[in-house]
C-alpha atoms as a PDB file:
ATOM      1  CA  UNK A   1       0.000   0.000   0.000  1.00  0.00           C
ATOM      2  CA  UNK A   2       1.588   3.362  -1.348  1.00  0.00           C
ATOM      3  CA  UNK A   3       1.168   5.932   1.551  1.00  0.00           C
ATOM      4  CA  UNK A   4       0.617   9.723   0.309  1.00  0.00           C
ATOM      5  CA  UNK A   5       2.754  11.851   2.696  1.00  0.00           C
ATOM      6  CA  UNK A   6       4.672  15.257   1.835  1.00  0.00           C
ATOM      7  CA  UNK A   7       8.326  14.645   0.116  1.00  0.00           C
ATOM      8  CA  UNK A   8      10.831  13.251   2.859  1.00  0.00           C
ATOM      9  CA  UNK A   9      14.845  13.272   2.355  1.00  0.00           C
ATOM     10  CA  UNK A  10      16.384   9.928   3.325  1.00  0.00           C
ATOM     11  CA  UNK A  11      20.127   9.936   3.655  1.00  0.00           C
ATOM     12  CA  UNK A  12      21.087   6.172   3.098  1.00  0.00           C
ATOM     13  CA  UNK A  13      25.006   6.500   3.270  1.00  0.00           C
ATOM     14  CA  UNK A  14      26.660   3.989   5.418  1.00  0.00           C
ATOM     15  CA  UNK A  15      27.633   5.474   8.793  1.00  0.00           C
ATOM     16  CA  UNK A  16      30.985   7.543   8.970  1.00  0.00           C
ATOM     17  CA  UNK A  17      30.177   9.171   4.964  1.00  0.00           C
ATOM     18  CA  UNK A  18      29.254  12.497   6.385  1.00  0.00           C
ATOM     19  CA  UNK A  19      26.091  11.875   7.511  1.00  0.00           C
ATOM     20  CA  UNK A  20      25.941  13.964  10.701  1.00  0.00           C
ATOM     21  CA  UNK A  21      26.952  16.881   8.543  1.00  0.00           C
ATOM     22  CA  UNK A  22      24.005  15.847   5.897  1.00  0.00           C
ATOM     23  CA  UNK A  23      21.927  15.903   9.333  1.00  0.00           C
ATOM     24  CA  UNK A  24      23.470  19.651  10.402  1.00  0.00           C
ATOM     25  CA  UNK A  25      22.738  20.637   6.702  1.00  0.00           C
ATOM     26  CA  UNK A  26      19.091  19.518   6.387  1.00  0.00           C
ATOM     27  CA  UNK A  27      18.219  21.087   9.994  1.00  0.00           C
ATOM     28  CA  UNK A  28      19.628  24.697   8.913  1.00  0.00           C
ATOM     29  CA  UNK A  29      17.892  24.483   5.497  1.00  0.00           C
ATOM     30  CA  UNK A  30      14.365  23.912   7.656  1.00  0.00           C
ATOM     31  CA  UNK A  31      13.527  19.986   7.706  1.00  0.00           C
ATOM     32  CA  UNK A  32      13.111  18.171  10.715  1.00  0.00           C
ATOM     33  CA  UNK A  33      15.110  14.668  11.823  1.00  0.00           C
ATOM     34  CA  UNK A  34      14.152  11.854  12.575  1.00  0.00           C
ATOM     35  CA  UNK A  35      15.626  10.897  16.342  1.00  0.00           C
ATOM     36  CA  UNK A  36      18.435   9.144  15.763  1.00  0.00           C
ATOM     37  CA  UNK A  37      18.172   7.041  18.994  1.00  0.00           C
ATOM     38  CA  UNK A  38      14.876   5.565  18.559  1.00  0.00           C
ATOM     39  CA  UNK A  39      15.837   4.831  15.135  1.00  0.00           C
ATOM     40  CA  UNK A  40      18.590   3.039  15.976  1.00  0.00           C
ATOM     41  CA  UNK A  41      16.782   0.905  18.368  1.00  0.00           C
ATOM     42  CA  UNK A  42      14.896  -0.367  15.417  1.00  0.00           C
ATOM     43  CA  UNK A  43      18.176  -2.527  15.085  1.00  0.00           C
ATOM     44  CA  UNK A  44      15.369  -5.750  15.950  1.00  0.00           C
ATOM     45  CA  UNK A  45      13.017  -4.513  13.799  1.00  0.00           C
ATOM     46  CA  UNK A  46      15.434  -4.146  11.054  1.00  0.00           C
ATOM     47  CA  UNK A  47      16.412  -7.696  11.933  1.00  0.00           C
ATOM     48  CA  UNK A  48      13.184  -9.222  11.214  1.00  0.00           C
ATOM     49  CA  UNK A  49      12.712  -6.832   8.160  1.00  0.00           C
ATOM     50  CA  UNK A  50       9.928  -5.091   9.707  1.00  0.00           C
ATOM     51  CA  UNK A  51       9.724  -2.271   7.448  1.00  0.00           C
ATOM     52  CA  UNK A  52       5.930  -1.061   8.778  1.00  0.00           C
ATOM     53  CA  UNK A  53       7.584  -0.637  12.560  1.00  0.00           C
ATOM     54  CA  UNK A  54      10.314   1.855  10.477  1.00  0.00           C
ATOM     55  CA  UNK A  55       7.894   3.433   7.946  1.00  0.00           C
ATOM     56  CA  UNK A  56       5.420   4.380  10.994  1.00  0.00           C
ATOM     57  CA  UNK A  57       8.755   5.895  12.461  1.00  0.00           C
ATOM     58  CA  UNK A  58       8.943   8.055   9.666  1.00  0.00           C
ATOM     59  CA  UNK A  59       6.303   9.716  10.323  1.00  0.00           C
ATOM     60  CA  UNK A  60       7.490  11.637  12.656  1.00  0.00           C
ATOM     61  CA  UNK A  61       9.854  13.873  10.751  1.00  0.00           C
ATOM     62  CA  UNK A  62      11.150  15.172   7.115  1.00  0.00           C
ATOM     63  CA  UNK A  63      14.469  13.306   6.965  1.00  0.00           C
ATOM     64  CA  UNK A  64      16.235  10.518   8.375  1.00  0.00           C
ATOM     65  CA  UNK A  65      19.756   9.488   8.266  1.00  0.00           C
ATOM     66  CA  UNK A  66      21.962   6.721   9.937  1.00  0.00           C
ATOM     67  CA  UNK A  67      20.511   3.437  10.980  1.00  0.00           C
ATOM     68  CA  UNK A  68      18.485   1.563  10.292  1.00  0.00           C
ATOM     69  CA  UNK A  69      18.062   4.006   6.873  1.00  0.00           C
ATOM     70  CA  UNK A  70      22.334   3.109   6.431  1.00  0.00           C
ATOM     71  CA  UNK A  71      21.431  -0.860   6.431  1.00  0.00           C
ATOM     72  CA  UNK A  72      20.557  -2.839   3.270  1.00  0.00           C
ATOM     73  CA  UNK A  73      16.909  -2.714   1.881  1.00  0.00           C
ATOM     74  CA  UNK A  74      15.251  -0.158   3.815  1.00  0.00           C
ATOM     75  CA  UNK A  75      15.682   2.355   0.957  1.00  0.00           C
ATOM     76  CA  UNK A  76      13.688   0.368  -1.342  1.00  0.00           C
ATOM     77  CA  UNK A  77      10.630  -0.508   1.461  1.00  0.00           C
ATOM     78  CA  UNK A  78      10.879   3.418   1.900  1.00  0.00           C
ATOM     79  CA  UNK A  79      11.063   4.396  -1.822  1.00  0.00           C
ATOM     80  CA  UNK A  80       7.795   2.285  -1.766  1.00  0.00           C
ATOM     81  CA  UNK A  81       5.995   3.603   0.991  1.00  0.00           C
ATOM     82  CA  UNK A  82       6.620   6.998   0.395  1.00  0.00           C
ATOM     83  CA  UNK A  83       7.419   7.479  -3.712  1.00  0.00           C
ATOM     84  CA  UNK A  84       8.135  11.546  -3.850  1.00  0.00           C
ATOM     85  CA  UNK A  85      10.564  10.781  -1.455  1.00  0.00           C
ATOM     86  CA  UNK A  86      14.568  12.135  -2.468  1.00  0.00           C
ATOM     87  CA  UNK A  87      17.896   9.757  -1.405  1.00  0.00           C
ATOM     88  CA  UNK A  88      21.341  10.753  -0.698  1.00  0.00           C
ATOM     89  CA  UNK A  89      23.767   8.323  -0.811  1.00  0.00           C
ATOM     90  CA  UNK A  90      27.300   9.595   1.082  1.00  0.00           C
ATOM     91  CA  UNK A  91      29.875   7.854   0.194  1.00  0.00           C
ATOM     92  CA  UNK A  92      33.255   8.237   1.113  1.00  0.00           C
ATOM     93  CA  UNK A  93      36.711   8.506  -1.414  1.00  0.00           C
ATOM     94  CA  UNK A  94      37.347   5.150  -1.230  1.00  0.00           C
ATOM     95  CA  UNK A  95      36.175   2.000   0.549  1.00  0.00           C
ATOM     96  CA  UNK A  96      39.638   1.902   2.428  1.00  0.00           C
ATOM     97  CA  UNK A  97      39.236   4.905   3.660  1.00  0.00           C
ATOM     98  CA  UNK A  98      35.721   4.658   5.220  1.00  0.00           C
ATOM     99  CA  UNK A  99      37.271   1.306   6.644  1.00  0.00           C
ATOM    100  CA  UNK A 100      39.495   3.207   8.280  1.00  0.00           C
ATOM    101  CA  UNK A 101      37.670   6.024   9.409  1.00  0.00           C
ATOM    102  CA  UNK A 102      35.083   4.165  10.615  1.00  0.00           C
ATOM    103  CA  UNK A 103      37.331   1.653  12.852  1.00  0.00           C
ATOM    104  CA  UNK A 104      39.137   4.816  13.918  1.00  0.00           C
ATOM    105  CA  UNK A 105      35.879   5.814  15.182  1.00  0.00           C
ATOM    106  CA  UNK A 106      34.944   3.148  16.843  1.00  0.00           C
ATOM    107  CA  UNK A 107      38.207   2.486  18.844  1.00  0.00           C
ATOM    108  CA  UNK A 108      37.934   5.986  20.525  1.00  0.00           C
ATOM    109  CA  UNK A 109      34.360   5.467  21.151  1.00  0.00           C
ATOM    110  CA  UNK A 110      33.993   1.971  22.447  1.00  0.00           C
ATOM    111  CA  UNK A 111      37.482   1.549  24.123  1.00  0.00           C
ATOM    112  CA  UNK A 112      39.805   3.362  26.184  1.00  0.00           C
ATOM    113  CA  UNK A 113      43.114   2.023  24.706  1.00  0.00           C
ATOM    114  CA  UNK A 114      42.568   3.737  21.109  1.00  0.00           C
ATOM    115  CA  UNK A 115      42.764  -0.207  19.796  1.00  0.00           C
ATOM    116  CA  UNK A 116      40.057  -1.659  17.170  1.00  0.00           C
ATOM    117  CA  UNK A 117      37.501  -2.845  19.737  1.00  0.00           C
ATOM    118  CA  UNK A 118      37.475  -6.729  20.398  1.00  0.00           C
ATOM    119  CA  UNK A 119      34.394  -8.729  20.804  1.00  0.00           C
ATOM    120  CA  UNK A 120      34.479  -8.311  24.297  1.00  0.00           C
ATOM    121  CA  UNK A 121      34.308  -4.150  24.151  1.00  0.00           C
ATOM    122  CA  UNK A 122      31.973  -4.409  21.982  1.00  0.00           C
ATOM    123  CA  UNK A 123      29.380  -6.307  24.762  1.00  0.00           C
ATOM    124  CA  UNK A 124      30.877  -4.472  27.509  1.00  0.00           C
ATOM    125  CA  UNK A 125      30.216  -0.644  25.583  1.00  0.00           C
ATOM    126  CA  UNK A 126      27.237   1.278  26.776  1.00  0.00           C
ATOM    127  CA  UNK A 127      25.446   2.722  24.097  1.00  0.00           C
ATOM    128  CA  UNK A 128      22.264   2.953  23.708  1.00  0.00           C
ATOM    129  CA  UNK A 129      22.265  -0.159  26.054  1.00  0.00           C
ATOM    130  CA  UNK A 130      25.194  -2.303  26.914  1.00  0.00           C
ATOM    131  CA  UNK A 131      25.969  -4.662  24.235  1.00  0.00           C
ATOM    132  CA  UNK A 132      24.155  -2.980  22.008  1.00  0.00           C
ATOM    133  CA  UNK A 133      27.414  -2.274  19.575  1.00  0.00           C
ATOM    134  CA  UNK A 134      27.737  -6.571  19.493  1.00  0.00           C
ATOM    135  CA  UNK A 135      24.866  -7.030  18.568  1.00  0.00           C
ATOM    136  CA  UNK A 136      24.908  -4.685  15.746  1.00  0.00           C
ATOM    137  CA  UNK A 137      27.591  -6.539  14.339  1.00  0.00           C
ATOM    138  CA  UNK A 138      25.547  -9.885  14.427  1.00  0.00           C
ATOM    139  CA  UNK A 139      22.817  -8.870  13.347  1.00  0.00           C
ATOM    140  CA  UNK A 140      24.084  -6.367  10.420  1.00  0.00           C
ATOM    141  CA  UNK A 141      26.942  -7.790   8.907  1.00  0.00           C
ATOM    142  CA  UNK A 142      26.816 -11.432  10.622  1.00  0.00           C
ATOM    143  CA  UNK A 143      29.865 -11.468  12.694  1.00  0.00           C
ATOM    144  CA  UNK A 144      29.502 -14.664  15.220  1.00  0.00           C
ATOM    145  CA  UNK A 145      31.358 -15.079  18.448  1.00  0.00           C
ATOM    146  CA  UNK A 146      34.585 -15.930  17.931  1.00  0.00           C
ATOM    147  CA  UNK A 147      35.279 -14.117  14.696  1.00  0.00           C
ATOM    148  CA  UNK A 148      37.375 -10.633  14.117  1.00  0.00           C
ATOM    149  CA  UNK A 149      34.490  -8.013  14.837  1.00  0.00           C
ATOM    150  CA  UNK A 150      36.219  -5.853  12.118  1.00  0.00           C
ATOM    151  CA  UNK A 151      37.316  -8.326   9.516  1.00  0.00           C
ATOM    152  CA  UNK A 152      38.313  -6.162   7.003  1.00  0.00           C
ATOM    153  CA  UNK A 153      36.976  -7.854   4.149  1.00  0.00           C
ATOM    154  CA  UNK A 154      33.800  -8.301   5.744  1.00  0.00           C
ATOM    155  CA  UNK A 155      32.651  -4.428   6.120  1.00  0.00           C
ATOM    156  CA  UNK A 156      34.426  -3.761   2.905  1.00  0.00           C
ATOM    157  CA  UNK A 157      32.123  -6.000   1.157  1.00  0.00           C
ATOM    158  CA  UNK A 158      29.282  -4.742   2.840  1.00  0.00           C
ATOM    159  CA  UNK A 159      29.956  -1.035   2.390  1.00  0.00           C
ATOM    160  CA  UNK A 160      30.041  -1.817  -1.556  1.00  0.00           C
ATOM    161  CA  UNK A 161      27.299  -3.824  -1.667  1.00  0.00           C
ATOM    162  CA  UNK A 162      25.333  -1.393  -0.385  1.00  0.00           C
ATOM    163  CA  UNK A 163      26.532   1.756  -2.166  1.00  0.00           C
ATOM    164  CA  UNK A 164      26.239  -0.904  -5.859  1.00  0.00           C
ATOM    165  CA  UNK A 165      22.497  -1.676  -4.479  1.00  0.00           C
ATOM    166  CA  UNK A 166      21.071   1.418  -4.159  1.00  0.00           C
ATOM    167  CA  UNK A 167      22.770   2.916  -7.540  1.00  0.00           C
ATOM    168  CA  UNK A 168      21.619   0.087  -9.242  1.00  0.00           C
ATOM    169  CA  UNK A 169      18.046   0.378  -7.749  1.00  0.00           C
ATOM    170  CA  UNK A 170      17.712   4.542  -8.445  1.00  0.00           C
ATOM    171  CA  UNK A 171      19.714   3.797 -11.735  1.00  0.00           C
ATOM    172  CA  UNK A 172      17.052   5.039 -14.255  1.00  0.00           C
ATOM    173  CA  UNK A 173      15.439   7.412 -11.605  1.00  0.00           C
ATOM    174  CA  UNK A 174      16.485  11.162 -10.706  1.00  0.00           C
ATOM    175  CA  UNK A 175      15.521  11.120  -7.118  1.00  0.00           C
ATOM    176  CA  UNK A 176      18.545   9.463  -5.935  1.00  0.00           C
ATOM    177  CA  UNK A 177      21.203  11.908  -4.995  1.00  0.00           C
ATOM    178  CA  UNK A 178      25.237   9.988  -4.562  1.00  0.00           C
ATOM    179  CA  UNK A 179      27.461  12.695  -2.440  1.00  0.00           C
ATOM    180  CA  UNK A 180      30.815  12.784  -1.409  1.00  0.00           C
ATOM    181  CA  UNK A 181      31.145  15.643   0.771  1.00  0.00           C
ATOM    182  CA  UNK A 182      34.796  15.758   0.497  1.00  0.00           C
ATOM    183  CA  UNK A 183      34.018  17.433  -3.248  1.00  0.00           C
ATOM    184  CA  UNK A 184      34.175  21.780  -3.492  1.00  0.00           C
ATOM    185  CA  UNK A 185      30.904  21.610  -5.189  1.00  0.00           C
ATOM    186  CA  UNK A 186      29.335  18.991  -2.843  1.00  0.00           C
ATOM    187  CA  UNK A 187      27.249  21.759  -0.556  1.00  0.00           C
ATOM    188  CA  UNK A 188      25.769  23.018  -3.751  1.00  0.00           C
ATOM    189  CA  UNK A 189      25.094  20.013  -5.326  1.00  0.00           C
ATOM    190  CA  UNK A 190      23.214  18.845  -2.151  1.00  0.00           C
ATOM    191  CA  UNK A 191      21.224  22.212  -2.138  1.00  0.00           C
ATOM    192  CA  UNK A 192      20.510  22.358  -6.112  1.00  0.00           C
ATOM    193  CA  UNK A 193      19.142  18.449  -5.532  1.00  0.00           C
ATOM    194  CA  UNK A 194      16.439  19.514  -2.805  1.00  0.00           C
ATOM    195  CA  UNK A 195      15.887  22.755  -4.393  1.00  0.00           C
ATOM    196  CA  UNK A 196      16.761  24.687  -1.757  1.00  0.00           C
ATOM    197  CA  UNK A 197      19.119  27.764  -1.532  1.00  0.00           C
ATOM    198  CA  UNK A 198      22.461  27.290  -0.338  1.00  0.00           C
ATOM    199  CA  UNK A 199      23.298  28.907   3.246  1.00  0.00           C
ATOM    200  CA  UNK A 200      27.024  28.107   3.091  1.00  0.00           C
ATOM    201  CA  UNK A 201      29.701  27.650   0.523  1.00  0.00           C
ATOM    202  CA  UNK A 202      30.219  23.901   1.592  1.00  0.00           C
ATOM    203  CA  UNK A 203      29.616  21.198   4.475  1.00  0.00           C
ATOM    204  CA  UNK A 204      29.216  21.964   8.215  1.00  0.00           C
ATOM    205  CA  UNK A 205      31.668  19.011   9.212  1.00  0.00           C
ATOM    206  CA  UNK A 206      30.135  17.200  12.073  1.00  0.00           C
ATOM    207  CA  UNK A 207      30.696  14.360  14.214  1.00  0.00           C
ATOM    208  CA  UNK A 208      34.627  14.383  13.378  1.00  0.00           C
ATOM    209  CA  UNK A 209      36.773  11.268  14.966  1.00  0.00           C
ATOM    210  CA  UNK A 210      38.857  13.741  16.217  1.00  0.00           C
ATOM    211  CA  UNK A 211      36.038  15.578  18.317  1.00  0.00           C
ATOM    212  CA  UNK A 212      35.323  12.621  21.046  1.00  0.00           C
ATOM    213  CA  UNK A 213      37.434  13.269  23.739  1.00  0.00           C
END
């Protein structure tokens, strides 16, 4: 059933693309976000691809970004349910480098010894609820206990497999907007795509590894 709702902005980049600055940039240009908690603590729902639990969730605001809207095949349930809807897809220079940034991340976050977070940080971190960060690797890119929580290969795979997916979905379609915010023109690209008018010559940079003290 195709719901008829006002356009919404989904921003389906995998985490650690730039999509807390996509999130500072849609706020000052007048949308309101989705809460990113509660969204993430669709994680189960995800799980059990219940996409009606996350569609009734976005309901409650203009744009979304990070999980579960960063996870495979919630764009398309969402491109469904609501069809005027517009997609950014952050991406990062190269899949090495989000790799990177994105373990970086995670070892100052999770641990206290700036190392890539084993299996047992990762139950023992408090966020959102303890464990929670474990079980996001099960149940996302199907790490079991045991296994390197950041094989390499493993997230690689996933973060192309995603990024392939969704251009190959929006492939004929203009409402499908691929970003990296590292580009001079990337602010006015983002702006030109919603129709909006720019407030800034480029990105507010949020949510930098080197901000979490």
């Amino acid at each position: 059933m195709i719901l008829k709702r006002k356009q919404k902005v989904f921003c389906i980049g995998c985490n650690k693309t730039g999509t807390t600055s996509v999130e500072k940039a849609l706020k000052d240009l007048g949308y309101s976000l989705g809460d990113i908690p509660t969204g993430e603590l669709l994680l189960d729902a995800y799980a059990e691809r219940d996409f009606k639990t996350i569609i009734e969730f976005c309901k409650t605001a203009d744009a979304f970004q990070d999980a579960p809207f960063s996870f495979h095949f919630t764009f398309m349930a969402l491109d469904m349910a609501f069809p005027n809807s517009k997609f950014i897809l952050t991406i990062r220079d190269s899949d090495e480098q989000w790799y990177n940034s994105m373990t970086k991340f995670h070892a100052k976050m999770h641990t206290t010894t700036g190392k890539i977070p084993t299996e047992e940080d990762l139950k023992n971190a408090v966020y959102r609820y303890k464990g929670f960060p474990w079980e996001v690797r099960q149940k996302i890119y199907g790490i079991k206990s045991g296994q390197d929580v950041y094989d390499k290969k493993t997230f690689i795979d996933y973060y192309n497999d995603h990024n392939k997916m969704v251009m190959e979905y929006f492939r004929y379609r203009d409402n499908l907007l691929v970003l990296n915010l590292t580009e001079d023109d990337a602010y006015q690209k983002f702006c030109k795509f919603l129709g909006k008018t720019p407030k800034y010559d480029t990105f507010p940079w949020e949510n930098k590894t080197s901000d979490i003290k």
